[in-house]
N, C-alpha and C. Protein backbone atom coordinates (compact mmCIF):
# COMPACT_ATOMS: atom_id res chain seq x y z
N UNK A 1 8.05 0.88 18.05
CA UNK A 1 8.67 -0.01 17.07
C UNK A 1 7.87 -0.03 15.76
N UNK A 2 6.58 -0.07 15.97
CA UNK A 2 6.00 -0.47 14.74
C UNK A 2 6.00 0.93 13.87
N UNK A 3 5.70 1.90 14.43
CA UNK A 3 5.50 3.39 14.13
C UNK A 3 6.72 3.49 13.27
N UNK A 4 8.05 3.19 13.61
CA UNK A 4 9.17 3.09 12.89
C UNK A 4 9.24 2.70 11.67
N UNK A 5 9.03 1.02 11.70
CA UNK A 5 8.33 0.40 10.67
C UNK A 5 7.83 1.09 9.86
N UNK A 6 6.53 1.62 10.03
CA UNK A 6 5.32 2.23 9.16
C UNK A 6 6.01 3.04 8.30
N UNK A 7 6.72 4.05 9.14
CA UNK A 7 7.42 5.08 8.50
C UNK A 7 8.68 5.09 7.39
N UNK A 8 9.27 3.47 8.08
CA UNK A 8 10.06 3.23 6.82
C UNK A 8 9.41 3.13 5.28
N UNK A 9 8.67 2.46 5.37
CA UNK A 9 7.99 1.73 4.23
C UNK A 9 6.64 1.91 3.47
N UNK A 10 5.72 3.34 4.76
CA UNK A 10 4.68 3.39 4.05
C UNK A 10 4.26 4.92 4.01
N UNK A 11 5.32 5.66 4.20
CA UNK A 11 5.23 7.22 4.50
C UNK A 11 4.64 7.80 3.02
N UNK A 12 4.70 7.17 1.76
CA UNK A 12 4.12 7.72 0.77
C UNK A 12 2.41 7.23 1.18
N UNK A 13 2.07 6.95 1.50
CA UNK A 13 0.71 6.19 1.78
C UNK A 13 -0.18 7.67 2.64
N UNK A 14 0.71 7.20 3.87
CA UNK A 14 0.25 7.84 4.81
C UNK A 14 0.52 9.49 5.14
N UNK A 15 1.45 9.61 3.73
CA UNK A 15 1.06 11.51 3.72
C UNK A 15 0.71 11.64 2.35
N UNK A 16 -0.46 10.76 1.75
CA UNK A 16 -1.13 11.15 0.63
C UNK A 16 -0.72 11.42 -1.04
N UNK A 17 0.47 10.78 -0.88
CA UNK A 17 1.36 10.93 -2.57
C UNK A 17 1.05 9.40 -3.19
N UNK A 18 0.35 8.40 -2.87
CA UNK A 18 0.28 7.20 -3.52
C UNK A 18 -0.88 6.51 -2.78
N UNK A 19 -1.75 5.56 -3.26
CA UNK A 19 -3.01 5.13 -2.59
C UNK A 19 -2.37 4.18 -1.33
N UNK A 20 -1.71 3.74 -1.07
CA UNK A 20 -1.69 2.50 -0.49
C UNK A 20 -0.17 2.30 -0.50
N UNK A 21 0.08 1.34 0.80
CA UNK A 21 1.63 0.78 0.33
C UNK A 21 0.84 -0.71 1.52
N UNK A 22 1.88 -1.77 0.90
CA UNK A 22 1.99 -2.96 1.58
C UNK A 22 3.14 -3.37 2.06
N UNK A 23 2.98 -4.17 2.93
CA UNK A 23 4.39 -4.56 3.65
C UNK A 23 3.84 -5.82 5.00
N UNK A 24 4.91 -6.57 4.86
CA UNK A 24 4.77 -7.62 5.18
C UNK A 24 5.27 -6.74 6.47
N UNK A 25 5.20 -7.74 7.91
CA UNK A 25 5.23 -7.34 9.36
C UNK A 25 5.53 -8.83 10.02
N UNK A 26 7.13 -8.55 10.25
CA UNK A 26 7.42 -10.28 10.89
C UNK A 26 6.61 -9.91 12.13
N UNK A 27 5.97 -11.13 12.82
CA UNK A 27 5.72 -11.13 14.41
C UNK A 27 6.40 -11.02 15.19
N UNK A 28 7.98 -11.63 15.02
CA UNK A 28 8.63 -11.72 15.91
C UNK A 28 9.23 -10.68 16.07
N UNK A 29 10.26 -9.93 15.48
CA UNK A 29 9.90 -7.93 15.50
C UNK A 29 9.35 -7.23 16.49
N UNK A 30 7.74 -7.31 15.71
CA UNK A 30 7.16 -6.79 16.26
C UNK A 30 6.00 -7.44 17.11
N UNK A 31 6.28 -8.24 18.58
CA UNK A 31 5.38 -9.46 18.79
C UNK A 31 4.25 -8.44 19.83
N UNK A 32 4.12 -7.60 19.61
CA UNK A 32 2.55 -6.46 19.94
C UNK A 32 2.02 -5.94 18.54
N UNK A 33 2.13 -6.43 17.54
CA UNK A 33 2.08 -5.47 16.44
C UNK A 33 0.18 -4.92 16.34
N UNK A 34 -0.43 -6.63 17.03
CA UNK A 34 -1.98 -6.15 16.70
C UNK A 34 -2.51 -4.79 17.32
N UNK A 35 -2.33 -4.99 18.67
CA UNK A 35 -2.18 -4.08 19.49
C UNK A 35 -1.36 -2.46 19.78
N UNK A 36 -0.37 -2.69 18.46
CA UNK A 36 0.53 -1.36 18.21
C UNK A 36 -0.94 -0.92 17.03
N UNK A 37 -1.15 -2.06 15.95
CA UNK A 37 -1.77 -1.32 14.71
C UNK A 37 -3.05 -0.74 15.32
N UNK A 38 -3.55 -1.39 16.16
CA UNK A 38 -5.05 -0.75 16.61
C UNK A 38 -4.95 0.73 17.42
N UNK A 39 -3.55 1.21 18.06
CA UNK A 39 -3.29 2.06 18.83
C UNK A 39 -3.06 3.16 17.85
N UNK A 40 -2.31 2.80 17.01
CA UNK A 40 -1.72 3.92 15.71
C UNK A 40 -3.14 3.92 14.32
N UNK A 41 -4.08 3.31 14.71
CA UNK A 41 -5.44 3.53 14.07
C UNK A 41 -6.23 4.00 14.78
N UNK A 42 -6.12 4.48 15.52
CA UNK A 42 -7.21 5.29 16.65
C UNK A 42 -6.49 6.86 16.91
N UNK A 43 -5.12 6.51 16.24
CA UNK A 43 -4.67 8.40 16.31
C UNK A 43 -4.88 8.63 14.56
N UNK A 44 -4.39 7.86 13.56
CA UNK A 44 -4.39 8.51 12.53
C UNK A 44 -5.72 7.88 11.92
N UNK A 45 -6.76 7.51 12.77
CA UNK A 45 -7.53 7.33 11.66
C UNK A 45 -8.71 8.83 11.55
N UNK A 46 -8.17 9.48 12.72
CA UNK A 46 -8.47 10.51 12.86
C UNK A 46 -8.01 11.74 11.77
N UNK A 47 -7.00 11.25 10.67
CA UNK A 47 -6.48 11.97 10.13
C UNK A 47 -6.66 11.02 8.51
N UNK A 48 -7.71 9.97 8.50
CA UNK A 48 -7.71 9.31 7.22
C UNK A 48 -7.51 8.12 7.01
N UNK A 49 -6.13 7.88 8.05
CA UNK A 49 -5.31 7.42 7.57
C UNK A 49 -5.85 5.65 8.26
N UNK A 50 -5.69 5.04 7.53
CA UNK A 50 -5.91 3.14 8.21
C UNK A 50 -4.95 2.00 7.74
N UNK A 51 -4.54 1.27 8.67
CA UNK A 51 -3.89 0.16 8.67
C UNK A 51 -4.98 -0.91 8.87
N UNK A 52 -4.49 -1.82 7.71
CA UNK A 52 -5.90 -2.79 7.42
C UNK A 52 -4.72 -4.27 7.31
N UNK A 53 -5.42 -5.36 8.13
CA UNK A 53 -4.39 -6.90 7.98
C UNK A 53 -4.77 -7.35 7.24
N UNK A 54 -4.31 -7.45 5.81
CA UNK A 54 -5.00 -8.50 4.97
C UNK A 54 -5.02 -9.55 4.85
N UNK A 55 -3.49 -10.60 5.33
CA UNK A 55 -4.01 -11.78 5.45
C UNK A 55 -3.01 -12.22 6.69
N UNK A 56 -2.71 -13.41 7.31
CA UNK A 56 -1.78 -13.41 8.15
C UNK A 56 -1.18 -15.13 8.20
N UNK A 57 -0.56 -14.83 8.46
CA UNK A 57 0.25 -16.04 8.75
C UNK A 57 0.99 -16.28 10.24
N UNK A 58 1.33 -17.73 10.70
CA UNK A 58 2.38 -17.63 12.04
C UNK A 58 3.42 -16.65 12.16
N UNK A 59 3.92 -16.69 10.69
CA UNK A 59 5.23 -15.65 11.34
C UNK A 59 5.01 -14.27 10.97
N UNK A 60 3.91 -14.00 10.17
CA UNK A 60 3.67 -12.10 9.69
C UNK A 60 2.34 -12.02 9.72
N UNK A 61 2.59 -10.90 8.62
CA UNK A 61 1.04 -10.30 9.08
C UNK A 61 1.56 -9.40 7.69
N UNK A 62 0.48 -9.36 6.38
CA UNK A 62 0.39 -8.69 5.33
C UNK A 62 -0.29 -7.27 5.87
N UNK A 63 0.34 -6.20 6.24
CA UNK A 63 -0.51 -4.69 5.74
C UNK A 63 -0.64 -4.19 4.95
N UNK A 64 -1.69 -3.62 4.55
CA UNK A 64 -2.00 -2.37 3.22
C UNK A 64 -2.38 -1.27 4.94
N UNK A 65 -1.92 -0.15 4.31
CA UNK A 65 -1.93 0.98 4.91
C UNK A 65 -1.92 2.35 3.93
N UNK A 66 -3.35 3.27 3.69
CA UNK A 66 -3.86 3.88 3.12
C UNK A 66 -4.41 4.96 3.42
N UNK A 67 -4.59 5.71 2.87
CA UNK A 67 -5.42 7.05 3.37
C UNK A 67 -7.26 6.62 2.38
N UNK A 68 -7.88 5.99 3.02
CA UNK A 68 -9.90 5.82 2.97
C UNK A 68 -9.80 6.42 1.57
N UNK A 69 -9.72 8.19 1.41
CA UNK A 69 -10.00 8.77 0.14
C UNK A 69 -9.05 8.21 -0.60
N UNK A 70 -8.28 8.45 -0.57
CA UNK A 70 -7.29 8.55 -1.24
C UNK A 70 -7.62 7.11 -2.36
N UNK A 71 -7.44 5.61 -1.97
CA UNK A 71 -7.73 4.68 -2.15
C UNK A 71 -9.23 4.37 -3.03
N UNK A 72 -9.88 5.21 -2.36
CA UNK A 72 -11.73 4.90 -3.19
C UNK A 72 -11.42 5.35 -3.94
N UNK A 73 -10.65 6.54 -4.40
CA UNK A 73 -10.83 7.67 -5.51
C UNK A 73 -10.06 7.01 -6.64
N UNK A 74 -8.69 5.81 -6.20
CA UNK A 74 -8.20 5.06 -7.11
C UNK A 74 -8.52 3.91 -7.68
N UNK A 75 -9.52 3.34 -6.68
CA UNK A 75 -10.32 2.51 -7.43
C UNK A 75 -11.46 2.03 -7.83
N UNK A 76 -12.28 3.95 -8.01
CA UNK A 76 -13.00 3.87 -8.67
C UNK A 76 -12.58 5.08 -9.97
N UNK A 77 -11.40 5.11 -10.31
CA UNK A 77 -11.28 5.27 -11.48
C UNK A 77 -11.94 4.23 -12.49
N UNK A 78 -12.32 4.58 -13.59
CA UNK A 78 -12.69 4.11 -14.25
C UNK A 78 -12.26 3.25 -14.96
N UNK A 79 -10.53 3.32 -15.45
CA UNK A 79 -9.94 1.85 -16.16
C UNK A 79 -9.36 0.89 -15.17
N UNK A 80 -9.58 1.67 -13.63
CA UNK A 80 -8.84 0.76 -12.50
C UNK A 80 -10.33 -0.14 -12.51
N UNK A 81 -11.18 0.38 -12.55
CA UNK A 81 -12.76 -0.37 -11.47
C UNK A 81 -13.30 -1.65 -12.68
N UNK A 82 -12.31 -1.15 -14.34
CA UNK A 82 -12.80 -2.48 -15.46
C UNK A 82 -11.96 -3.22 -15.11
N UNK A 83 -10.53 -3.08 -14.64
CA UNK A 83 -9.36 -3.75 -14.91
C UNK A 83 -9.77 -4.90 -13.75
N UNK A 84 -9.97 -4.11 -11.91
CA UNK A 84 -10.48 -5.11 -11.40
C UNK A 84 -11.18 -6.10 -11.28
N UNK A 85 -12.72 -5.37 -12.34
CA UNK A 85 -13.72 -6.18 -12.81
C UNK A 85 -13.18 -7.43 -13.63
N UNK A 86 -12.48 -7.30 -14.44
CA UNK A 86 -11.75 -8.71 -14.62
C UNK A 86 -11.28 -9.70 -13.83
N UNK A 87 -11.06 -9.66 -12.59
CA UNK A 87 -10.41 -10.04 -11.44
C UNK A 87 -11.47 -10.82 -10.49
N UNK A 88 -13.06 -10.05 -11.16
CA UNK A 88 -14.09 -10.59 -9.84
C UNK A 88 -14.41 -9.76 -8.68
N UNK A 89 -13.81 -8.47 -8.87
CA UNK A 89 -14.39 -7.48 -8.27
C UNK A 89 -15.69 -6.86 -8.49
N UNK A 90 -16.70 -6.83 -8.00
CA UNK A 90 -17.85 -5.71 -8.49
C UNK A 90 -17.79 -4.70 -8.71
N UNK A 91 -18.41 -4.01 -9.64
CA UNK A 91 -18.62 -2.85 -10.26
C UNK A 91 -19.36 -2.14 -8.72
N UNK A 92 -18.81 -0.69 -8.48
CA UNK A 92 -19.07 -0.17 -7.73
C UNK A 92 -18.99 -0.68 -6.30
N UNK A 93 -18.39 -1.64 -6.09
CA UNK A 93 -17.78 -1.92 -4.49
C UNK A 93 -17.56 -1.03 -3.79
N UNK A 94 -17.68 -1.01 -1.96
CA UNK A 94 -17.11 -0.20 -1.48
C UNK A 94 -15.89 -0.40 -1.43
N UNK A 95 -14.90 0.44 -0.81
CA UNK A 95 -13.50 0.19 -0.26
C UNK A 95 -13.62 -1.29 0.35
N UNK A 96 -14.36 -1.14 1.43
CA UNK A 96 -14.17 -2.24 2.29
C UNK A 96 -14.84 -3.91 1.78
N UNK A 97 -15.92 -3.57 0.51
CA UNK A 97 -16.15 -4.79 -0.19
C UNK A 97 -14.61 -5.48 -0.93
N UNK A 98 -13.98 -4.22 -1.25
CA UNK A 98 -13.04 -4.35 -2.27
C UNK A 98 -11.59 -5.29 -1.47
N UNK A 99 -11.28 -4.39 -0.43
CA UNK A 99 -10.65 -5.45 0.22
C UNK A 99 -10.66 -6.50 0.76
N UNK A 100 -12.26 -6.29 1.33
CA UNK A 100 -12.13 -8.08 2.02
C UNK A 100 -11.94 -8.88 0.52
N UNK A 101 -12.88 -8.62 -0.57
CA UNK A 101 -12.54 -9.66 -2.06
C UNK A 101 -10.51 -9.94 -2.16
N UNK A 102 -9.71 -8.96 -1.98
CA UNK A 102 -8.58 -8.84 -2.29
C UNK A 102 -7.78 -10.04 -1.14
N UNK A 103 -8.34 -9.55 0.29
CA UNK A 103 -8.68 -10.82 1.48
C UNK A 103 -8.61 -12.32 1.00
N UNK A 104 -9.93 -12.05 0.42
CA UNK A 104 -9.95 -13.58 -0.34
C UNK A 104 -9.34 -13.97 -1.71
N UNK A 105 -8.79 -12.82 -2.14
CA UNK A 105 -7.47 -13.60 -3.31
C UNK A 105 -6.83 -13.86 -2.83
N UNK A 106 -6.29 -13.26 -1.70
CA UNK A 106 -4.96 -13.63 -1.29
C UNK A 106 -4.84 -14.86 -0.91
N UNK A 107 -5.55 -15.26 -0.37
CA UNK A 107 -6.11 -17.11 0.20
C UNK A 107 -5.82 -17.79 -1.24
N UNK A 108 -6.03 -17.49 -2.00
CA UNK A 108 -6.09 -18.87 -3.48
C UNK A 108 -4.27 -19.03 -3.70
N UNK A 109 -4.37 -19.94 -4.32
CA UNK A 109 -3.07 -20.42 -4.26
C UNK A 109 -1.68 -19.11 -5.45
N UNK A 110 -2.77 -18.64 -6.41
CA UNK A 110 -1.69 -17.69 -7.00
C UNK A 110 -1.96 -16.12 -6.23
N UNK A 111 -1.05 -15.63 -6.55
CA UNK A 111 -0.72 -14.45 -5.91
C UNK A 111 -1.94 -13.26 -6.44
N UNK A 112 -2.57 -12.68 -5.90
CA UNK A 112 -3.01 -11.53 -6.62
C UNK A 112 -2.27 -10.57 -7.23
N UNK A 113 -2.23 -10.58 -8.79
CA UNK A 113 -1.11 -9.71 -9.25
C UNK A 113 -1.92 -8.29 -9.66
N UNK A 114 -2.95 -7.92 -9.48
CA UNK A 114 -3.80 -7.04 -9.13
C UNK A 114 -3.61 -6.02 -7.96
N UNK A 115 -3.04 -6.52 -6.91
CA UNK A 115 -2.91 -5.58 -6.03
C UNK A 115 -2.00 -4.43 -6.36
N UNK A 116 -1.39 -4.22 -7.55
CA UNK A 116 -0.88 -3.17 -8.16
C UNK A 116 -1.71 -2.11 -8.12
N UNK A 117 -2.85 -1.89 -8.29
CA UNK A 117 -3.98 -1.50 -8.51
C UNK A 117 -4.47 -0.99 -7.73
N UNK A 118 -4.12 -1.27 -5.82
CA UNK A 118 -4.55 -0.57 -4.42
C UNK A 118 -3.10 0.32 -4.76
N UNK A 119 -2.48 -0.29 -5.18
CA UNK A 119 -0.79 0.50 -4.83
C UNK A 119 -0.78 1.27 -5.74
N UNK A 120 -1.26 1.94 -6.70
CA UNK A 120 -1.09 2.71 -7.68
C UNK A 120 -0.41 2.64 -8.62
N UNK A 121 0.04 1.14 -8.88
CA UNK A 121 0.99 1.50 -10.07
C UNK A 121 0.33 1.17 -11.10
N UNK A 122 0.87 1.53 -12.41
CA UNK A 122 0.47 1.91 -13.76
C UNK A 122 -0.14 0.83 -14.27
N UNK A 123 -1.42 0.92 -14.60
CA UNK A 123 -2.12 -0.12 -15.61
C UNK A 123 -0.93 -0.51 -16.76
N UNK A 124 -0.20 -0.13 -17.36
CA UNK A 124 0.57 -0.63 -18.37
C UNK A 124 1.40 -1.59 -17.19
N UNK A 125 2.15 -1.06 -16.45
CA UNK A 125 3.07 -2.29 -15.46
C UNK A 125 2.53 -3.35 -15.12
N UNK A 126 1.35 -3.39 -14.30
CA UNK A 126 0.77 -3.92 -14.14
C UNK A 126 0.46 -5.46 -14.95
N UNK A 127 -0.25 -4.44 -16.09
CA UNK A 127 -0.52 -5.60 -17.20
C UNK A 127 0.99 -6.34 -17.77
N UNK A 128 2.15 -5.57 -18.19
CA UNK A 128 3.43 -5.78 -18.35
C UNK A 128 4.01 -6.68 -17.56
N UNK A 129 3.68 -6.78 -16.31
CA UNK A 129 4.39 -7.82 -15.04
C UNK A 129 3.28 -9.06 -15.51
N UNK A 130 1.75 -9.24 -15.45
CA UNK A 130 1.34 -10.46 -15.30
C UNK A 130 1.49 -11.18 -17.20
N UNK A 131 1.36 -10.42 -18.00
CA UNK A 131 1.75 -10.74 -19.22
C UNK A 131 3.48 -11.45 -19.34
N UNK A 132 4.30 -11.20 -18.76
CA UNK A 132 5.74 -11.60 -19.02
C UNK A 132 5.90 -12.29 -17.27
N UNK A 133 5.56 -12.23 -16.81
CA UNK A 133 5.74 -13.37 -15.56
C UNK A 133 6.79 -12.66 -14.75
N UNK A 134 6.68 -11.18 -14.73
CA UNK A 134 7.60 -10.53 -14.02
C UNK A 134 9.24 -10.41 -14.47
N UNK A 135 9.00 -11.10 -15.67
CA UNK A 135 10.26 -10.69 -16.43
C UNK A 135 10.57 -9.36 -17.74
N UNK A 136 11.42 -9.34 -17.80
CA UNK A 136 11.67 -8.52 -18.97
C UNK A 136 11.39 -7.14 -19.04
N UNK A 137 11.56 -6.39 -17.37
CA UNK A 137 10.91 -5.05 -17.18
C UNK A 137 12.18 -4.14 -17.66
N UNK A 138 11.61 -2.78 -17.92
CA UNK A 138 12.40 -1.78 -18.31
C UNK A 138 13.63 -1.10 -17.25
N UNK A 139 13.10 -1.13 -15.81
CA UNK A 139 13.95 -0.84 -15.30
C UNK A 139 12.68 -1.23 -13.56
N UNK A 140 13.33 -1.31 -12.46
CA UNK A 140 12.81 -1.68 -11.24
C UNK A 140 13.13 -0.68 -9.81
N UNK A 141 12.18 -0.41 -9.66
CA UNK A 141 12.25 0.34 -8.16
C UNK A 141 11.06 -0.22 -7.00
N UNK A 142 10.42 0.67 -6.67
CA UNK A 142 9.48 0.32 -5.97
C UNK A 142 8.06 -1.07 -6.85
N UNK A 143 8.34 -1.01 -7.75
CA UNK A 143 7.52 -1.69 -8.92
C UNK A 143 9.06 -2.36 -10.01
N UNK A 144 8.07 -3.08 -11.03
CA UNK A 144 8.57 -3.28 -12.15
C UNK A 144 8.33 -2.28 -12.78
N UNK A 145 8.94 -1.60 -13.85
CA UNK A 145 8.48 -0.84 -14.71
C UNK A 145 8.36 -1.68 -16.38
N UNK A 146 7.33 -1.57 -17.31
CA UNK A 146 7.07 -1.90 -17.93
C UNK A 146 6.41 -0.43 -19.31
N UNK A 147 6.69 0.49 -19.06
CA UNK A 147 5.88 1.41 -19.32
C UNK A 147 6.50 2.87 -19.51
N UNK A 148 6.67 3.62 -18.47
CA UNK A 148 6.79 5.39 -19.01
C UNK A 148 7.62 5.09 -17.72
N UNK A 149 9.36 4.81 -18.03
CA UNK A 149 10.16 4.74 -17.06
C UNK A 149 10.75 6.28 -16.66
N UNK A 150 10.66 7.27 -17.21
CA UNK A 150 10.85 8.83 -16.69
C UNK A 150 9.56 8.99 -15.12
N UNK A 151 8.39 8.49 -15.95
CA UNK A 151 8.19 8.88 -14.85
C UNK A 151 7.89 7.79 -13.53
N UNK A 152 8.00 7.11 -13.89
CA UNK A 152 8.16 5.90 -12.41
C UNK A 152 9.60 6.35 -11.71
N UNK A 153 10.56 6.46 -12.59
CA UNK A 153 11.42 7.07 -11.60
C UNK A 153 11.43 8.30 -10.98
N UNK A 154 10.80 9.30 -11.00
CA UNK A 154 10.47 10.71 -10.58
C UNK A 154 9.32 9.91 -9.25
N UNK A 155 8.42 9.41 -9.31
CA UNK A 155 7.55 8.74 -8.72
C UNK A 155 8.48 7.98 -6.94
N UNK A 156 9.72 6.98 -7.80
CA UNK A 156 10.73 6.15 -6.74
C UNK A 156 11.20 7.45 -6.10
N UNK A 157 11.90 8.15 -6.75
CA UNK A 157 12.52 9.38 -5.84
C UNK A 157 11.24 10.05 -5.12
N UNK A 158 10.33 10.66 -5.33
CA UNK A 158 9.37 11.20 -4.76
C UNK A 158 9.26 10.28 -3.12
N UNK A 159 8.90 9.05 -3.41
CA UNK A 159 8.45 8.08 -2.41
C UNK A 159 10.03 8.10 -1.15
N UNK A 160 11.04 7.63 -2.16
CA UNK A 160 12.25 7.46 -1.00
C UNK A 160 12.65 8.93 -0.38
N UNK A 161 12.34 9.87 -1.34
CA UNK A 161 12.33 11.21 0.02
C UNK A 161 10.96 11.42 1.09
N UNK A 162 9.98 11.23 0.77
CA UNK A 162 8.99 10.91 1.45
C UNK A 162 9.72 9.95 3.18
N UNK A 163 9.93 9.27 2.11
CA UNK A 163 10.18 8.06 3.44
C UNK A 163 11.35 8.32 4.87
N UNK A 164 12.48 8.88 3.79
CA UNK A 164 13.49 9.48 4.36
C UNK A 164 13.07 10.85 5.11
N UNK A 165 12.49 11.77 5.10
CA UNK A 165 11.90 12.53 5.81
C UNK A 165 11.29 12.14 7.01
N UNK A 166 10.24 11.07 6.75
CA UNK A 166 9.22 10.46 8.09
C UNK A 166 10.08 9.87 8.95
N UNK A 167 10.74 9.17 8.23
CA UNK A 167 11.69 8.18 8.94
C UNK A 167 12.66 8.95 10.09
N UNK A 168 13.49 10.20 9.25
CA UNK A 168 13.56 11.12 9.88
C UNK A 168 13.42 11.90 11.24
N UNK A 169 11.92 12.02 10.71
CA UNK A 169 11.36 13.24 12.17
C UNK A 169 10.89 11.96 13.12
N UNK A 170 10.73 10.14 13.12
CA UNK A 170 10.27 9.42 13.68
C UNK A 170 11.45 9.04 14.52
N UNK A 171 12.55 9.21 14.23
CA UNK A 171 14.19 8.77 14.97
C UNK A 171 14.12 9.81 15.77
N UNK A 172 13.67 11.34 15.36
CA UNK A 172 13.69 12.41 16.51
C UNK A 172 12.90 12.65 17.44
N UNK A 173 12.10 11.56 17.33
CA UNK A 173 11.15 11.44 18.48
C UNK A 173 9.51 11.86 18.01
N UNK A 174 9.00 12.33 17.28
CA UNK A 174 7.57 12.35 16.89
C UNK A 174 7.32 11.16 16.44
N UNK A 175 5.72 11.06 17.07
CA UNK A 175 4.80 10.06 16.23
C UNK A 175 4.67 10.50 15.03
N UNK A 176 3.82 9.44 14.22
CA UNK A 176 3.11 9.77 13.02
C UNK A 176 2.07 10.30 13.15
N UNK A 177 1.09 10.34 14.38
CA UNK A 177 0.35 11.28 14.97
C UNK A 177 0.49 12.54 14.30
N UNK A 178 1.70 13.35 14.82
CA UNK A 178 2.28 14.34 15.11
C UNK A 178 2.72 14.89 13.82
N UNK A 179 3.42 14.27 13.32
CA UNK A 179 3.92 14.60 11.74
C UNK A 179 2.79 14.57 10.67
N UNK A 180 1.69 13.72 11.22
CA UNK A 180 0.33 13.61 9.67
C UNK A 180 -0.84 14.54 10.47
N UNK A 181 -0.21 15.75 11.36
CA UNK A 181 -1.59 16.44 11.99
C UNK A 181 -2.35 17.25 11.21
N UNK A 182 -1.21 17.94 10.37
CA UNK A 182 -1.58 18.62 9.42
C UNK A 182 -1.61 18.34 7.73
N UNK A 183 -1.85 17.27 7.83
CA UNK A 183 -1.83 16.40 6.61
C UNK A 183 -3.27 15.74 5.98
């Protein structure tokens, strides 16, 4: 069940075309999910790949699900690692400093509108969404767009064939195991 899941929603993540994807995880769904994520992190973490809970609640459970490199390498870019630094992130954090801090935004009462930033989207959107309050974007897919809408949409299509593929070979019976072996 959960493998399904994953594949709907985070197949750009987990075959390396985008740092990260998030997605909320009702419990009731999926009421093994801890126990599915720890099972499906012990095959693909063999391949990079990690499912991390960032915060949880009675009825869900927030995932970021990432490929380790993939993720460090985005946020330690250099206008990502100032942009965070505004945020209260440290300069030179590890991954795992970086998320538990993200951990503990998520706890404060406003939303971290930063987590754009694990997810890869565009420092201009980004800044564009918390500057206008999530209004007034150019056009919307996986993100707001605020910015270079040619290519965010080349980006949405990229991701929904991604997804549609995994999703795919996961209805025909492969794990994500199986499909990210050679990935």
């Amino acid at each position: 069940m959960l493998e399904k899941f994953l594949a709907d929603y985070c197949s750009p993540a987990m075959a390396g075309i985008k740092p990260s994807n998030l997605v909320s995880c009702v419990k009731s769904r999926i009421p093994n999910a801890k126990a599915e994520i720890e099972a499906v992190n012990q095959e693909l973490g063999k391949k990079g790949i990690r499912i991390d809970i960032l915060c949880e609640c009675p009825a869900r459970l927030l995932l970021i699900v990432y490929r380790k490199e993939k993720l460090t390498q985005q946020l330690n870019r250099p206008e990502i690692a100032n942009f965070l630094q505004d945020y209260g992130y440290t300069p030179g954090c590890t991954l795992e400093q970086a998320l538990n801090f993200l951990r503990a935004r998520l706890q404060e009462d406003e939303f971290p509108h930063e987590i754009g930033a694990f997810l890869g989207y565009p420092l201009e959107d980004i800044h564009g969404f918390i500057q206008s309050n999530g209004k007034n974007y150019l056009c919307i897919g996986d993100w707001k767009v605020y910015g270079d809408v040619d290519h965010a949409q080349k980006l949405f299509c990229q991701y929904k064939t991604c997804r549609r593929n995994v999703l795919s070979r996961v209805m025909d019976g492969q794990s994500l195991a199986e499909i990210f072996r050679a990935a």
